[in-house]
Protein backbone atom coordinates (compact mmCIF):
# COMPACT_ATOMS: atom_id res chain seq x y z
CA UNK A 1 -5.41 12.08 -9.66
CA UNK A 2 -7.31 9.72 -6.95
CA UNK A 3 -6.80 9.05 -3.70
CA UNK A 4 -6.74 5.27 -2.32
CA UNK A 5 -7.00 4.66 1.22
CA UNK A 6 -5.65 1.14 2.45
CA UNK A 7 -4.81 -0.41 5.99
CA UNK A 8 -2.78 -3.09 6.92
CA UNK A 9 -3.64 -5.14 9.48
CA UNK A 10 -2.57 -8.52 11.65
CA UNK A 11 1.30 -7.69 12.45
CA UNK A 12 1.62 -9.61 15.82
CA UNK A 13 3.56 -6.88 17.56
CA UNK A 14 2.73 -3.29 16.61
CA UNK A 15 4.73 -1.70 13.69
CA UNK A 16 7.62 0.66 14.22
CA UNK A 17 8.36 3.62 12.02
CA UNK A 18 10.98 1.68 10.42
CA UNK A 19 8.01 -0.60 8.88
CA UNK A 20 5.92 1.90 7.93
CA UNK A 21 9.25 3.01 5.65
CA UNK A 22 9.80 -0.11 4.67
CA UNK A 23 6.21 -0.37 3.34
CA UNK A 24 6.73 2.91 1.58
CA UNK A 25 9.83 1.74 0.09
CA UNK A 26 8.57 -1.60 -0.90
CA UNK A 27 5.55 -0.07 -3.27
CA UNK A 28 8.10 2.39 -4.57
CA UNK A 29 10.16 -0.59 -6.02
CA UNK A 30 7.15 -2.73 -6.72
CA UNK A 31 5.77 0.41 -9.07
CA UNK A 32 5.61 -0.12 -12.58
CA UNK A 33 4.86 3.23 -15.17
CA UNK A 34 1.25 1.12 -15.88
CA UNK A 35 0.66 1.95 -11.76
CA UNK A 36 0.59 5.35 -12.17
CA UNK A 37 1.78 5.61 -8.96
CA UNK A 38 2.28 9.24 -8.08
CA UNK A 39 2.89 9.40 -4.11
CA UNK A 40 2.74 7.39 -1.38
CA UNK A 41 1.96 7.61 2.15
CA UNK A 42 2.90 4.98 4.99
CA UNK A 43 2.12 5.46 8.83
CA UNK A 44 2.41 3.16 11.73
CA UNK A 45 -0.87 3.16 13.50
CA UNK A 46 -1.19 1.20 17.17
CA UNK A 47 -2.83 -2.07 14.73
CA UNK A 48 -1.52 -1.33 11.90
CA UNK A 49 -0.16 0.49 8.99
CA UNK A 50 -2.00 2.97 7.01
CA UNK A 51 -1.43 3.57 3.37
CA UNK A 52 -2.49 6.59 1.31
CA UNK A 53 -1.84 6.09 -2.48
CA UNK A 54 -2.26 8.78 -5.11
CA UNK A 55 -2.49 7.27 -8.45
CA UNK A 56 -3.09 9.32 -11.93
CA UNK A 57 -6.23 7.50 -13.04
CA UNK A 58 -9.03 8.48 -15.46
CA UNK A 59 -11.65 7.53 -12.66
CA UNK A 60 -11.77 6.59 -8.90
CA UNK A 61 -12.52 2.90 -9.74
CA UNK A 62 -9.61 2.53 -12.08
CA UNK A 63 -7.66 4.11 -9.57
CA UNK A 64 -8.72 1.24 -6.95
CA UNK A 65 -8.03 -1.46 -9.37
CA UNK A 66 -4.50 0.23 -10.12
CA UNK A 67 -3.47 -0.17 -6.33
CA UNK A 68 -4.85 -3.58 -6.20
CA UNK A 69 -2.60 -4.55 -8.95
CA UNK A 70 0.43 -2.72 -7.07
CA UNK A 71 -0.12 -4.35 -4.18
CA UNK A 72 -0.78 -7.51 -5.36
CA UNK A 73 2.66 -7.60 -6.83
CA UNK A 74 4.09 -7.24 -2.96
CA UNK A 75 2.03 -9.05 -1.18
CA UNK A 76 3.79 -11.35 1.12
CA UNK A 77 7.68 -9.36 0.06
CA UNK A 78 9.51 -8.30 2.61
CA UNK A 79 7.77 -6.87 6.23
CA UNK A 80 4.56 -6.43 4.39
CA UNK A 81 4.63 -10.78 4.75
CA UNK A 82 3.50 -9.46 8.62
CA UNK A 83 0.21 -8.22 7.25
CA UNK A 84 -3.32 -8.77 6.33
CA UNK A 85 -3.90 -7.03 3.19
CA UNK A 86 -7.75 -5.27 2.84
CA UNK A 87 -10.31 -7.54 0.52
CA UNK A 88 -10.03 -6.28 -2.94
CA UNK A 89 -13.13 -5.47 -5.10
């Protein structure tokens, strides 16, 4: 299992605790089997949210292209439309 570390940025008012679950909830339902997804983390920071994802994966890079395939499926859904997603790659 790998750890990938993501923050969300560019909300114009800073998030509540209510977006941060949102966030959470959002990748939950986003999450195919192919993901891997095994947790994940959301937390309302004062310019942002940060995101810890833990993601079965045979290496650390195929783990970091398996959350940039999650989130590229909920980009722009929901509260996460708020925020600046990191650069993939």
């Amino acid at each position: 299992m790998f750890v990938v570390h993501l923050y969300l940025t560019g909300s114009a008012s800073p998030p509540s605790p209510a977006d941060a679950h949102a966030v959470q909830d959002l990748i939950w339902a986003h999450a195919g089997p192919w993901h891997r997804l095994e947790h994940v983390l959301a937390r309302c920071e004062p310019d942002g949210i940060g995101l810890v994802l833990y993601l079965s994966a045979p290496t650390a890079d195929r783990a970091t292209e398996q959350a940039a395939n999650l989130l590229a499926g909920v980009r722009g859904t929901g509260v996460l439309a708020r925020y600046t997603f990191p650069e993939s790659g």
